[in-house]
Protein backbone atom coordinates (compact mmCIF):
# COMPACT_ATOMS: atom_id res chain seq x y z
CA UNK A 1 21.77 -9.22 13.58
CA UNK A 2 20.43 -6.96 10.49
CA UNK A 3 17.46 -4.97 11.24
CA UNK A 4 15.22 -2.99 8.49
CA UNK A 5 13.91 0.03 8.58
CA UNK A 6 12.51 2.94 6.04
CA UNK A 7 12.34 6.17 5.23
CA UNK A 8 10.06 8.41 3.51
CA UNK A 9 10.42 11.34 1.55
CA UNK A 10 14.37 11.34 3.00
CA UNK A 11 12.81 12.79 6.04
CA UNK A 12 15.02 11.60 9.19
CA UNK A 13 11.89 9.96 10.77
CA UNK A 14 11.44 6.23 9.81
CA UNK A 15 8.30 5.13 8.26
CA UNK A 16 5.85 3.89 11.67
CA UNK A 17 4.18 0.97 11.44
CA UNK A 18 0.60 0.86 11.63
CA UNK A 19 -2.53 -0.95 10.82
CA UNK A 20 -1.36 -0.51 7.13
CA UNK A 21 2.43 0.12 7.04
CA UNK A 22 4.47 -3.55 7.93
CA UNK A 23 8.58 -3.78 7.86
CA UNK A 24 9.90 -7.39 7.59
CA UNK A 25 12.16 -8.20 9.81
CA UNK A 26 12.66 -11.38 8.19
CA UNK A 27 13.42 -9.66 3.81
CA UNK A 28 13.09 -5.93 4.75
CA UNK A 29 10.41 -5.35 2.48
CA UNK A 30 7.84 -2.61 2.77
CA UNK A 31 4.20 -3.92 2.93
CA UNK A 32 1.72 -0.87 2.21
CA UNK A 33 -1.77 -2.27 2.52
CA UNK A 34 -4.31 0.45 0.62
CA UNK A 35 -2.22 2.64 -0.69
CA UNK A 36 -3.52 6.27 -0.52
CA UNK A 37 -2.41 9.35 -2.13
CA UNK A 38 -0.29 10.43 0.91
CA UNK A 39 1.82 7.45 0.24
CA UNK A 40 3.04 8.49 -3.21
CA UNK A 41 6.71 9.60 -2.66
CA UNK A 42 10.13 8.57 -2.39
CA UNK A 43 11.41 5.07 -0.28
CA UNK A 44 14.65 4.51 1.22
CA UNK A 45 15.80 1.21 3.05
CA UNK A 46 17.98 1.04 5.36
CA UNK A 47 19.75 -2.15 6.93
CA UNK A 48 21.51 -1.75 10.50
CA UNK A 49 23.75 -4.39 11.29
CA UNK A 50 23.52 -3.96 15.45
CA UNK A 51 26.89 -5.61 16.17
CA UNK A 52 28.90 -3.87 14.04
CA UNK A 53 26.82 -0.86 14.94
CA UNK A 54 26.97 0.59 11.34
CA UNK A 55 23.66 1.34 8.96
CA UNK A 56 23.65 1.22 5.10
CA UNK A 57 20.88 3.40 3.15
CA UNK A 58 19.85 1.81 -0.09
CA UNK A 59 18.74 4.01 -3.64
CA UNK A 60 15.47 5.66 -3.27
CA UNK A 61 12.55 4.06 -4.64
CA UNK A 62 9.57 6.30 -5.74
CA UNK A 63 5.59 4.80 -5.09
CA UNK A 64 3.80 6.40 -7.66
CA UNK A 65 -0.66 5.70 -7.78
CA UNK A 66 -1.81 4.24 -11.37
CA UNK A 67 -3.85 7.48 -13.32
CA UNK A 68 -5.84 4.66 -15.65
CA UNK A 69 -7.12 3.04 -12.46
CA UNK A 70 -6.24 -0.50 -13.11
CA UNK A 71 -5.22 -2.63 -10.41
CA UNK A 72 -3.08 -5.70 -10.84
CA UNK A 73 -5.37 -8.93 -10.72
CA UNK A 74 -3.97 -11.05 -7.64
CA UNK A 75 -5.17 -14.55 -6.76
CA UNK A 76 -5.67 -15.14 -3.49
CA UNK A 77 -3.11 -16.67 -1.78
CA UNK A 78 -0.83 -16.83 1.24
CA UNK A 79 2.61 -16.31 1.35
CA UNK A 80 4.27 -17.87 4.71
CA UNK A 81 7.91 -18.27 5.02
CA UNK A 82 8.20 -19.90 8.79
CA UNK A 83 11.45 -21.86 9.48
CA UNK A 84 11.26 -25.69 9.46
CA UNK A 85 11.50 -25.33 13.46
CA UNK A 86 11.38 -22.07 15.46
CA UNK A 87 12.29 -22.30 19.35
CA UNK A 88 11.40 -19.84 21.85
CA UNK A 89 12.05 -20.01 25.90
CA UNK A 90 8.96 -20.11 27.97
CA UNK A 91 7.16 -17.08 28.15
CA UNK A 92 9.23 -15.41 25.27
CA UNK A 93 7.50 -13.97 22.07
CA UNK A 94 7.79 -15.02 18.84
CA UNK A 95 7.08 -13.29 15.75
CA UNK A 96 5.67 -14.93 12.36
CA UNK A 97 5.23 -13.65 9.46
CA UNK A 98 2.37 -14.38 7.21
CA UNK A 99 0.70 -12.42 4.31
CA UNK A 100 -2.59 -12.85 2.75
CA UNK A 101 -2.39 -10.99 -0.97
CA UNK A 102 -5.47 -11.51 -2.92
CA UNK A 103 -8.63 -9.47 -4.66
């Protein structure tokens, strides 16, 4: 299987996820919740394919804060992309993602 993780500022520690950092497992996208100035730098993925045992680092892309102050208007909404049927032995764990975006 793939697995995601990211890089910041082409340091060689991965971004950690926290309260506000998230990596999907399930597109490999980067979910910053309240971005702060410390965030503003350079992003690089990088996919791991485990049984081939080889990793692939994508372009950097640079997070940058708005100077006019605007924030994009959101509706409120929830994005959930669960397969039709998920199975899981007993007393496994399971992991579902599910964002709430919204202003």
């Amino acid at each position: 299987g793939l697995s995601y993780t990211w890089i910041f500022n082409n340091s060689t520690l991965y971004v950690q996820e926290d309260g506000r950092r998230f990596v999907s497992q399930e597109t490999g996208n980067l979910c910053i919740a309240k971005v702060e100035p410390s965030d503003v730098g350079n992003y690089t993925c990088v996919v791991t394919n485990s049984k081939a045992e080889q990793s692939v680092q994508g372009p950097p892309t640079p997070l940058t804060l708005r100077s006019d102050g605007v924030m994009g208007e959101y509706e409120p909404k929830i994005e959930v992309r669960f397969p039709e049927t998920t199975y899981a032995a007993k007393g496994s764990s399971v992991k579902l993602e599910c964002f709430a975006l919204g202003k």
